[in-house]
Protein backbone atom coordinates (compact mmCIF):
# COMPACT_ATOMS: atom_id res chain seq x y z
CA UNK A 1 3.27 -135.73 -10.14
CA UNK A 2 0.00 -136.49 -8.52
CA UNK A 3 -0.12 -133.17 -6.75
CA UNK A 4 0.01 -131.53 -10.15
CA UNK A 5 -2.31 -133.15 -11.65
CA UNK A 6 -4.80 -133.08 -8.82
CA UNK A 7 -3.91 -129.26 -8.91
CA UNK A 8 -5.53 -128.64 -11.99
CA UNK A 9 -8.50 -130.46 -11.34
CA UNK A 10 -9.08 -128.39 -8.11
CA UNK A 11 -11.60 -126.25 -10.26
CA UNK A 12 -11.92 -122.71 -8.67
CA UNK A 13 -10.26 -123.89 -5.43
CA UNK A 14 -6.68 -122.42 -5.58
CA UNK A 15 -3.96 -124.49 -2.82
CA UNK A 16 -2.92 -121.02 -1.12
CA UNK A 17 -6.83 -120.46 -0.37
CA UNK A 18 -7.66 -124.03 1.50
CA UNK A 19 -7.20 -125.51 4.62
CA UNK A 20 -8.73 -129.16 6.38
CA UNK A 21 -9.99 -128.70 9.57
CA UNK A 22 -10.64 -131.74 11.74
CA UNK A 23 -12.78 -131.47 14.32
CA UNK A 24 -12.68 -132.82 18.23
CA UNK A 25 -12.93 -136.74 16.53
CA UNK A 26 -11.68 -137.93 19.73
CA UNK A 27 -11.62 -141.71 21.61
CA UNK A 28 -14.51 -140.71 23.67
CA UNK A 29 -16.78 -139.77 21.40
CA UNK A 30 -15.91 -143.52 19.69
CA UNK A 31 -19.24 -144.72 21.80
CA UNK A 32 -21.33 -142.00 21.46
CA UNK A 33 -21.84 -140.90 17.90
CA UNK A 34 -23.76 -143.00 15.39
CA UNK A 35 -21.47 -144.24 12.34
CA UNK A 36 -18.13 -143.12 14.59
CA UNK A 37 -16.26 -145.34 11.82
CA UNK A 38 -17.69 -144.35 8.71
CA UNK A 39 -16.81 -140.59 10.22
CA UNK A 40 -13.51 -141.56 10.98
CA UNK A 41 -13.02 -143.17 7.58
CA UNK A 42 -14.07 -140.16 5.83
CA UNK A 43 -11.78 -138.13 7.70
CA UNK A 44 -8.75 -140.16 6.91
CA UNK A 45 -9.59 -140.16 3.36
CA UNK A 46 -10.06 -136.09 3.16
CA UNK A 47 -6.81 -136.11 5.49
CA UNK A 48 -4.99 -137.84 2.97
CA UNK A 49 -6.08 -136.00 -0.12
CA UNK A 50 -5.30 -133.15 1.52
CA UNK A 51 -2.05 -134.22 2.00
CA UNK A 52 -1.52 -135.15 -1.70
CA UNK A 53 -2.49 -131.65 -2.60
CA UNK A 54 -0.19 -129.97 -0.30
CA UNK A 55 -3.02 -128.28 1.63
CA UNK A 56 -2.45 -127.79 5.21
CA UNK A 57 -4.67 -129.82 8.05
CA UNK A 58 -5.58 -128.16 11.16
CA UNK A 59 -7.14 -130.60 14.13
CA UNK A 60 -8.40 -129.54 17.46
CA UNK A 61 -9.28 -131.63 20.41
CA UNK A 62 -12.39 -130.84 22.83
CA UNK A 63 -10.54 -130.47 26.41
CA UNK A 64 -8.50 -133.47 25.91
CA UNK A 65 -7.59 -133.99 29.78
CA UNK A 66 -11.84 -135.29 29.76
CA UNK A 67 -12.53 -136.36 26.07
CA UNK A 68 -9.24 -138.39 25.09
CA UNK A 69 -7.29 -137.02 21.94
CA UNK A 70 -7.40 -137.23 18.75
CA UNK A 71 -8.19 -141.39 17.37
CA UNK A 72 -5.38 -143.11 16.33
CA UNK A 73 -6.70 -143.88 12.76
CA UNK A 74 -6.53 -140.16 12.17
CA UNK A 75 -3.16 -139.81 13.84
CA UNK A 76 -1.63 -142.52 11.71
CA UNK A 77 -2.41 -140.01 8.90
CA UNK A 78 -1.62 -136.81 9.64
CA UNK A 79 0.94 -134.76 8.59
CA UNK A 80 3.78 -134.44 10.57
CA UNK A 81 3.64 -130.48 10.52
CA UNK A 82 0.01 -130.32 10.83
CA UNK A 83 -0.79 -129.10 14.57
CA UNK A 84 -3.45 -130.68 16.89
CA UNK A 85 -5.00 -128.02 18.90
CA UNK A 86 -6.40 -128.55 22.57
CA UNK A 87 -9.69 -126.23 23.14
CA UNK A 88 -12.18 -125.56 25.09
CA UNK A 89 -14.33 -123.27 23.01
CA UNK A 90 -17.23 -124.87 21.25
CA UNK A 91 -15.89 -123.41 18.00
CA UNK A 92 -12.28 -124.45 16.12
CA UNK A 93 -11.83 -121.04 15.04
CA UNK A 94 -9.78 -120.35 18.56
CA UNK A 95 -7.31 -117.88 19.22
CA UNK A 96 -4.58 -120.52 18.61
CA UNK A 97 -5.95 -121.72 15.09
CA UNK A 98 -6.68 -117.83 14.20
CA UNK A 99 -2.62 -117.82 14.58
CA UNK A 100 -2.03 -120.48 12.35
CA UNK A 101 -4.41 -119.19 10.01
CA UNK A 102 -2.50 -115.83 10.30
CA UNK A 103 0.13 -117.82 8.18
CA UNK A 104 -2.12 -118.64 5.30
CA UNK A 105 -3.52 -115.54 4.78
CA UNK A 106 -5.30 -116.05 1.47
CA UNK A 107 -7.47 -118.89 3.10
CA UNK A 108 -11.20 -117.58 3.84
CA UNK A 109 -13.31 -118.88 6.67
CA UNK A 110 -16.52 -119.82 6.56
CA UNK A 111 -18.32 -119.33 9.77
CA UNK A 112 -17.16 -116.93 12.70
């Protein structure tokens, strides 16, 4: 029920054509970046609407052997079919998430 109603109040946003990316929000950058929990917070929230709405959530990890993986908070929320993808590219849009993407063809990307 939800779903269907936050469906129609999507506006111009149609489910087929979105995706959530999370980006590299990893334990080591806990220290390091100003308002970590407010991010983190944020992200959970967006994780979990996008979870209402059926909309798929793609997460990548900056060389997680260094950098830690993804935090915990965000882990407790994810989907359990949404992938977390190790990189090392300083973009998400790696060969890896242009696969997955390759499965939701109707979703555009913003950014190259």
């Amino acid at each position: 029920m939800a779903a269907a109603v936050a469906a129609r109040s999507l506006g111009k946003l149609k489910q087929q054509n979105v995706a959530l990316f999370v980006c590299d929000l990893q334990e080591r950058f806990r220290p390091v970046i100003t308002g970590f929990p407010s991010v983190v917070d944020t992200a959970r929230r967006m994780i979990r609407g996008a979870s209402v709405l059926g909309l798929p959530v793609i997460t990548t990890e900056q060389y997680p052997k260094a950098l830690g993986s993804t935090v915990q908070e965000l882990k407790d929320v994810l989907p359990a079919d949404s992938p977390i993808v190790a990189k090392t590219l300083f973009s998400m849009l790696t060969p890896e998430v242009r696969e997955l993407l390759k499965q939701k063809p109707a979703v555009s990307q913003v950014g190259s």
